[in-house]
Protein backbone atom coordinates (compact mmCIF):
# COMPACT_ATOMS: atom_id res chain seq x y z
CA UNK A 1 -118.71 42.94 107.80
CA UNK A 2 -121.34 44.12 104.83
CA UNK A 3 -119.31 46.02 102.28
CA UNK A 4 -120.96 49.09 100.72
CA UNK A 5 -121.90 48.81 96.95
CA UNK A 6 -118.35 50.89 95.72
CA UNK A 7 -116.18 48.59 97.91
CA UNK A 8 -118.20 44.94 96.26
CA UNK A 9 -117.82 46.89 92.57
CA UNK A 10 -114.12 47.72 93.38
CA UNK A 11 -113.68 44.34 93.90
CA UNK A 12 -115.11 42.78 91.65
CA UNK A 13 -114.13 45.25 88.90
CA UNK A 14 -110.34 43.70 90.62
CA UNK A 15 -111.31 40.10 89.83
CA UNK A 16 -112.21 40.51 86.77
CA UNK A 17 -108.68 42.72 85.89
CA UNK A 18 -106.92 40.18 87.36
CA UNK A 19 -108.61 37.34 85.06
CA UNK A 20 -108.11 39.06 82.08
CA UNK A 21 -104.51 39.74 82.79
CA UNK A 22 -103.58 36.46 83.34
CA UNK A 23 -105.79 35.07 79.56
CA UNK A 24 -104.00 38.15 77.88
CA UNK A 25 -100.48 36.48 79.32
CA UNK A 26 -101.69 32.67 78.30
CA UNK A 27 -102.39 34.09 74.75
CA UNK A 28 -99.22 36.25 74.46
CA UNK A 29 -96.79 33.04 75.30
CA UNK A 30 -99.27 30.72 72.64
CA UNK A 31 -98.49 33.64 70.29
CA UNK A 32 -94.56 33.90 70.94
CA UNK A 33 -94.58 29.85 70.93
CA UNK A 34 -96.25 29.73 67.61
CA UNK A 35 -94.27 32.74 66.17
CA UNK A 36 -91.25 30.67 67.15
CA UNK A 37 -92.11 27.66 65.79
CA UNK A 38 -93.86 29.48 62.50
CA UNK A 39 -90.21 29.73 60.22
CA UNK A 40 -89.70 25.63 60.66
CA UNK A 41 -92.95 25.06 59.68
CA UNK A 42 -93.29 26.67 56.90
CA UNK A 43 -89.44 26.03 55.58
CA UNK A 44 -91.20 21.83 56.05
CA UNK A 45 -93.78 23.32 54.21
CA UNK A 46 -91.70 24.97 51.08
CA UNK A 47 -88.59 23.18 51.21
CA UNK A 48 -88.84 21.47 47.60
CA UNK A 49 -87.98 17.29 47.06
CA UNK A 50 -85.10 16.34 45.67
CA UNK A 51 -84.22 15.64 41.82
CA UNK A 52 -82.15 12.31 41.16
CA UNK A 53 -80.75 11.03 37.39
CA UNK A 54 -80.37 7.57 37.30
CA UNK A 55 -78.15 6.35 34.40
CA UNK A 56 -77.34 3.10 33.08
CA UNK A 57 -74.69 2.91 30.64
CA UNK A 58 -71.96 1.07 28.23
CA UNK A 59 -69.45 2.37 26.74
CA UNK A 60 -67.98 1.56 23.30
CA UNK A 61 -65.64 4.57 22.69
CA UNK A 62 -63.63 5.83 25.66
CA UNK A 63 -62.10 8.62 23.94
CA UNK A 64 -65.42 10.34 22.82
CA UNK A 65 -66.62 9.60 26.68
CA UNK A 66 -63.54 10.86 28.27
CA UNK A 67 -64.27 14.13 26.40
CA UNK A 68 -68.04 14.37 27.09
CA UNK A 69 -66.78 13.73 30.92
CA UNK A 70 -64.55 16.99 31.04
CA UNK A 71 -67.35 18.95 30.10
CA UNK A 72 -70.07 17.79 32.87
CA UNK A 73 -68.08 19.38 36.06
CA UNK A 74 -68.74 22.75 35.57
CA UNK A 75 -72.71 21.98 34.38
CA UNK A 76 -73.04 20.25 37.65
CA UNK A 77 -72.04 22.77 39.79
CA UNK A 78 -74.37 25.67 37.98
CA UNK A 79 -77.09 23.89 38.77
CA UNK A 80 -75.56 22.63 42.14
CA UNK A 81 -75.89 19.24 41.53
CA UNK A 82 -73.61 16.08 41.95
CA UNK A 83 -72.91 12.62 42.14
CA UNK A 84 -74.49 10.14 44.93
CA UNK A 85 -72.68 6.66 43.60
CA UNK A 86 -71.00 6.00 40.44
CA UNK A 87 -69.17 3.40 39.03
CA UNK A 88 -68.87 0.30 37.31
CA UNK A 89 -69.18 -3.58 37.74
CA UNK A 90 -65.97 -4.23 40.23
CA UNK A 91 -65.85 -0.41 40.80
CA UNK A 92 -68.60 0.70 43.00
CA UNK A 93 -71.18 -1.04 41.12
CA UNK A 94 -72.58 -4.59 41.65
CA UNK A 95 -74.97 -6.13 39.27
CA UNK A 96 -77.24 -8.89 41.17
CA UNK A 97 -80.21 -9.44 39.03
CA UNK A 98 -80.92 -8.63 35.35
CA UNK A 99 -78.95 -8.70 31.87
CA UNK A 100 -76.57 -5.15 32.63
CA UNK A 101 -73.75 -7.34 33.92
CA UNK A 102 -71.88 -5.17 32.15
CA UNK A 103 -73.50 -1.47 32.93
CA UNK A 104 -71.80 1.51 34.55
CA UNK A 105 -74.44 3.72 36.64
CA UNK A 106 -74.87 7.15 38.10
CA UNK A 107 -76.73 8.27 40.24
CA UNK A 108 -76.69 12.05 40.78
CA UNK A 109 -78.75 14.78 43.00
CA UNK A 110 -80.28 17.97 42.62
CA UNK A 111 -81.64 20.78 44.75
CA UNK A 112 -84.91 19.93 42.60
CA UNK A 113 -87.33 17.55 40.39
CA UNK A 114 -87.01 20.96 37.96
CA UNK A 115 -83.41 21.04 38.77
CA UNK A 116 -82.64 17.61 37.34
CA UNK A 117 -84.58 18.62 33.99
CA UNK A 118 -82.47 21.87 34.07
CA UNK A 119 -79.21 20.07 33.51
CA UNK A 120 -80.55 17.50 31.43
CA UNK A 121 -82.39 20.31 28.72
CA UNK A 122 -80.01 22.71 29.20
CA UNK A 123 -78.13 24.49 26.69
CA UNK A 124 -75.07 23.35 28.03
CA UNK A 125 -75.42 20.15 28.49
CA UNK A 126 -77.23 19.74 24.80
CA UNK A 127 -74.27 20.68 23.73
CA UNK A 128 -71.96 18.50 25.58
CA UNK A 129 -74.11 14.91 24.98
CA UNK A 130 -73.25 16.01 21.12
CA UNK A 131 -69.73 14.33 22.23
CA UNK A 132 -71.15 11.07 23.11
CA UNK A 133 -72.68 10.82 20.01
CA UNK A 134 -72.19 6.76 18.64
CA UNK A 135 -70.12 6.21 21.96
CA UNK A 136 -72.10 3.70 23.93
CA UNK A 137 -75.68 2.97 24.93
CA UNK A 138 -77.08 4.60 27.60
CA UNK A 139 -80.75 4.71 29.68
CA UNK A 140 -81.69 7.47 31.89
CA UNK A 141 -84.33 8.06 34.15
CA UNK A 142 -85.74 11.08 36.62
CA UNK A 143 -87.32 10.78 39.68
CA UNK A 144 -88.42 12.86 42.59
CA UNK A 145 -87.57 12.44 46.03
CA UNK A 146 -89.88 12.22 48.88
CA UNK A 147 -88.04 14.15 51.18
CA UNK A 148 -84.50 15.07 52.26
CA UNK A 149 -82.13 12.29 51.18
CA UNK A 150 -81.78 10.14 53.37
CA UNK A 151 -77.82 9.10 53.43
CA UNK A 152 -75.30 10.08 51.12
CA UNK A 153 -71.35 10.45 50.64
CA UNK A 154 -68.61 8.31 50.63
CA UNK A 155 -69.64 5.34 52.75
CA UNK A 156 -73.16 4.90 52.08
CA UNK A 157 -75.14 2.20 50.39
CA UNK A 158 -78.04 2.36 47.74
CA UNK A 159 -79.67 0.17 45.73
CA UNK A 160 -81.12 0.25 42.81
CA UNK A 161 -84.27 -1.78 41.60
CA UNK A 162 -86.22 -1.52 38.34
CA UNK A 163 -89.35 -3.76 37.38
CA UNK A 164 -91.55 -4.53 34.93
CA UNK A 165 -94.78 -7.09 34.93
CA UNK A 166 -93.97 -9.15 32.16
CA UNK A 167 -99.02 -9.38 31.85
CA UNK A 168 -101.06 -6.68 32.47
CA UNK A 169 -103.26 -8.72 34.11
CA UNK A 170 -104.48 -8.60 37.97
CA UNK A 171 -102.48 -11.82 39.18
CA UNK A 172 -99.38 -9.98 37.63
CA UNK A 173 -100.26 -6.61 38.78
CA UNK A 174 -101.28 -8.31 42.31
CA UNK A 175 -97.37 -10.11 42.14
CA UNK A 176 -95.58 -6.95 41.36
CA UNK A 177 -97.03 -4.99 44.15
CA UNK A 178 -96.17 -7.36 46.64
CA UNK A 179 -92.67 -7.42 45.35
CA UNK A 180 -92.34 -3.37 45.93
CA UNK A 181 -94.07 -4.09 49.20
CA UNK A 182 -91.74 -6.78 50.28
CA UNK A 183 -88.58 -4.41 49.23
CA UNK A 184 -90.11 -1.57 51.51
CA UNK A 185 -90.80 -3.95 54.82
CA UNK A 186 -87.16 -5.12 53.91
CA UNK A 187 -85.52 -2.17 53.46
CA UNK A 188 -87.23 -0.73 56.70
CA UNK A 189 -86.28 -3.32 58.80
CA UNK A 190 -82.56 -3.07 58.22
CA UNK A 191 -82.26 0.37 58.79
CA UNK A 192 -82.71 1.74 55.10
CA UNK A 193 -85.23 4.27 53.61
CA UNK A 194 -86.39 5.07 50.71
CA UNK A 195 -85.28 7.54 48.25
CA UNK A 196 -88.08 8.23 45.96
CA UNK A 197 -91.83 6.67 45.90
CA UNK A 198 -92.21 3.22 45.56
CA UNK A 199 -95.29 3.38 43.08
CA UNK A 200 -95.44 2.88 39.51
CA UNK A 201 -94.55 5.17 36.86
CA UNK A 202 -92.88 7.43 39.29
CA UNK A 203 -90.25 8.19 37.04
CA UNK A 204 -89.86 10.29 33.24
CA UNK A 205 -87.66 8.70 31.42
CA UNK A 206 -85.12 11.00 29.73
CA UNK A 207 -83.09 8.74 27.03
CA UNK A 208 -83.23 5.10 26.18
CA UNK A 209 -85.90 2.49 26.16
CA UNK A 210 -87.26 1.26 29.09
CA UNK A 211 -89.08 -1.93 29.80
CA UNK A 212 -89.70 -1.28 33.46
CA UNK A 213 -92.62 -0.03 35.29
CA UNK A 214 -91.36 1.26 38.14
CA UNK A 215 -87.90 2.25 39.55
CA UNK A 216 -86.91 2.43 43.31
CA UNK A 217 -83.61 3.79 44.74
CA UNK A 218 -83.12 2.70 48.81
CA UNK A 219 -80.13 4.08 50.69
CA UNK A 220 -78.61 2.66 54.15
CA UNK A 221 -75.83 4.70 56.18
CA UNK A 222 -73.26 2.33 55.28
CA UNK A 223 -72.46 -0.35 53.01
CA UNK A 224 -72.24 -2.97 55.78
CA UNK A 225 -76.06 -2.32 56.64
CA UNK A 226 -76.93 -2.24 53.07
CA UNK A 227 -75.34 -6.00 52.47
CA UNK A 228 -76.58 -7.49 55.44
CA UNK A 229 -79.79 -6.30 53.96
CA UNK A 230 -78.65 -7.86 50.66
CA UNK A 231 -77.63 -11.60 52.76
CA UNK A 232 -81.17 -11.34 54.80
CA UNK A 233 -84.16 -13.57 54.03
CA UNK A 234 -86.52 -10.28 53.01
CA UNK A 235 -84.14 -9.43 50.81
CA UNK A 236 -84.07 -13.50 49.05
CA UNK A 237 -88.16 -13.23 49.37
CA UNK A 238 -88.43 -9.93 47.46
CA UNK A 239 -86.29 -11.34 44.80
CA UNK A 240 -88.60 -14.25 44.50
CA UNK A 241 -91.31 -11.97 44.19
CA UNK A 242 -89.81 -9.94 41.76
CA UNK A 243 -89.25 -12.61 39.64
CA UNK A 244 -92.59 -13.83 39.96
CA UNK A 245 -94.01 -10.96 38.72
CA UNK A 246 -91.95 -10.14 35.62
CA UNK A 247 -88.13 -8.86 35.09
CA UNK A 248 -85.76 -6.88 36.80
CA UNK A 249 -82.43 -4.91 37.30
CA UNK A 250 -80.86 -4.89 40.35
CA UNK A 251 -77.82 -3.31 41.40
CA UNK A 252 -76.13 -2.64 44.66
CA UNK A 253 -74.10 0.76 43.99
CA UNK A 254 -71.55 2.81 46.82
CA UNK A 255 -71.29 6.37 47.37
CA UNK A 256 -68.98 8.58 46.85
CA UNK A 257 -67.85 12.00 48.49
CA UNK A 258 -69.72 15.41 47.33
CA UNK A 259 -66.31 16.68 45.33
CA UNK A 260 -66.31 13.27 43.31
CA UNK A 261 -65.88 14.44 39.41
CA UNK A 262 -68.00 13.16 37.70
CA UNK A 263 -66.84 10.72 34.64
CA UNK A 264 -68.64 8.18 32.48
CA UNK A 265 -66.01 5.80 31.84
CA UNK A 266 -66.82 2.62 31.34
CA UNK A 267 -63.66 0.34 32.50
CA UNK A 268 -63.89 -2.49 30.20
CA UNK A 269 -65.49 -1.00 26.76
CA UNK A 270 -66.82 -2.80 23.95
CA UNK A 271 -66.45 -2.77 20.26
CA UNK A 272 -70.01 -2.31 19.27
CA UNK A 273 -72.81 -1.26 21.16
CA UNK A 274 -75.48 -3.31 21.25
CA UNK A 275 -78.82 -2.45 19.53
């Protein structure tokens, strides 16, 4: 049967409702998937990288330190910032390459890179180093994190690697990056990840001298998988390397819970600092 020209324009004028009905629904549920997913993205987008001190340290007057200490609980907290690991060879710390047999370190977290310059240029905490004045030698170190950190509290394992080409030339510049590379395949493969970036002169140093070039921090989710990392083959081949390309500092530090207060005690001071 022939429809008359209103009945084929009714029609059509229904086909064509009907198709734009059904793009205006496909575009409404891309809009509501996208408005739901718009508040993670941009919190990935905003949410600042981590600040980190790293501080190596020896103590030569406990009673000047133990003073200093009492003062950095409540500078911590108004900045909300805290310890990772801290301790000292035989207490938390374990020295496995390098001349700081002897070193305490800490190794503490802030909400931000500008956070960790906060406490350390504060007023408060100007005032408080005043008390460690003559009491031990210490270096410290910022860095930024490149991301969220990756394990942390009581139970978890991080390590600690500074070095330095000993030549500025290519063969030592070539040795040294495959010694960072070797560390990162390493660390990867046993379950670890990296703290901060891997390059060098990703770090500002804050007090001390500092012969080293670059400074990485790895963590694992528990000691265990940190020193099977430590026993493996990568981790005797990145050592090589290392040493191959210049010095080093190495230590193997634990973590410790969130409330830990934080102290800078050395257990077994010395009489004189050295120079």
């Amino acid at each position: 049967m022939t429809r008359s020209m209103p009945q084929r324009g009714l029609v059509e004028m229904t086909q064509k409702t009907g198709a734009f009905t059904r793009v205006a629904g496909l575009l409404a549920l891309a809009i509501s998937i996208l408005t739901s997913l718009a508040p993670t993205v941009i919190a990935a987008q905003t949410t600042p990288n981590p600040g980190y001190l790293v501080v190596v340290g020896k103590t030569t007057d406990r009673a000047k330190i133990a003073s200093y200490a009492a003062e950095l609980p409540a500078i911590y907290a108004s900045l909300d910032g805290y310890y990772l690991a801290i301790g000292a060879p035989g207490r938390g710390v374990t020295w496995l390459e390098g001349p700081w047999t002897d070193r305490s370190v800490i190794f503490a977290k802030f909400p931000t890179r500008a956070g960790a310059d906060a406490f350390w240029w504060g007023d408060a905490y100007r005032a408080a180093i005043r008390k460690r004045d003559n009491a031990g030698v210490f270096s410290v170190v910022a860095i930024e994190g490149v991301g969220p950190t990756p394990f942390e509290g009581a139970g978890s394992g991080f390590l600690i690697v500074m070095t330095g080409s000993t030549g500025k030339g290519p063969a030592d510049q070539d040795a040294s990056a495959r010694a960072a590379a070797s560390l990162i395949d390493g660390v990867k493969s046993s379950g670890g990840k990296l703290v901060n970036a891997p390059s060098i002169g990703q770090f500002t140093p804050m007090e001390g001298d500092t012969v080293f070039d670059r400074f990485v921090v790895a963590a694992w989710p528990s000691l265990s998988s940190r020193d099977a990392y430590l026993a493996s083959g990568d981790a005797a081949e990145a050592k090589r390397l290392r040493a191959l390309a210049g010095i080093s500092a190495v230590a193997a530090v634990n973590g410790v819970p969130r409330n830990q207060a934080p102290t800078a005690v050395n257990p077994n001071p010395t009489g004189v600092a050295p120079k």
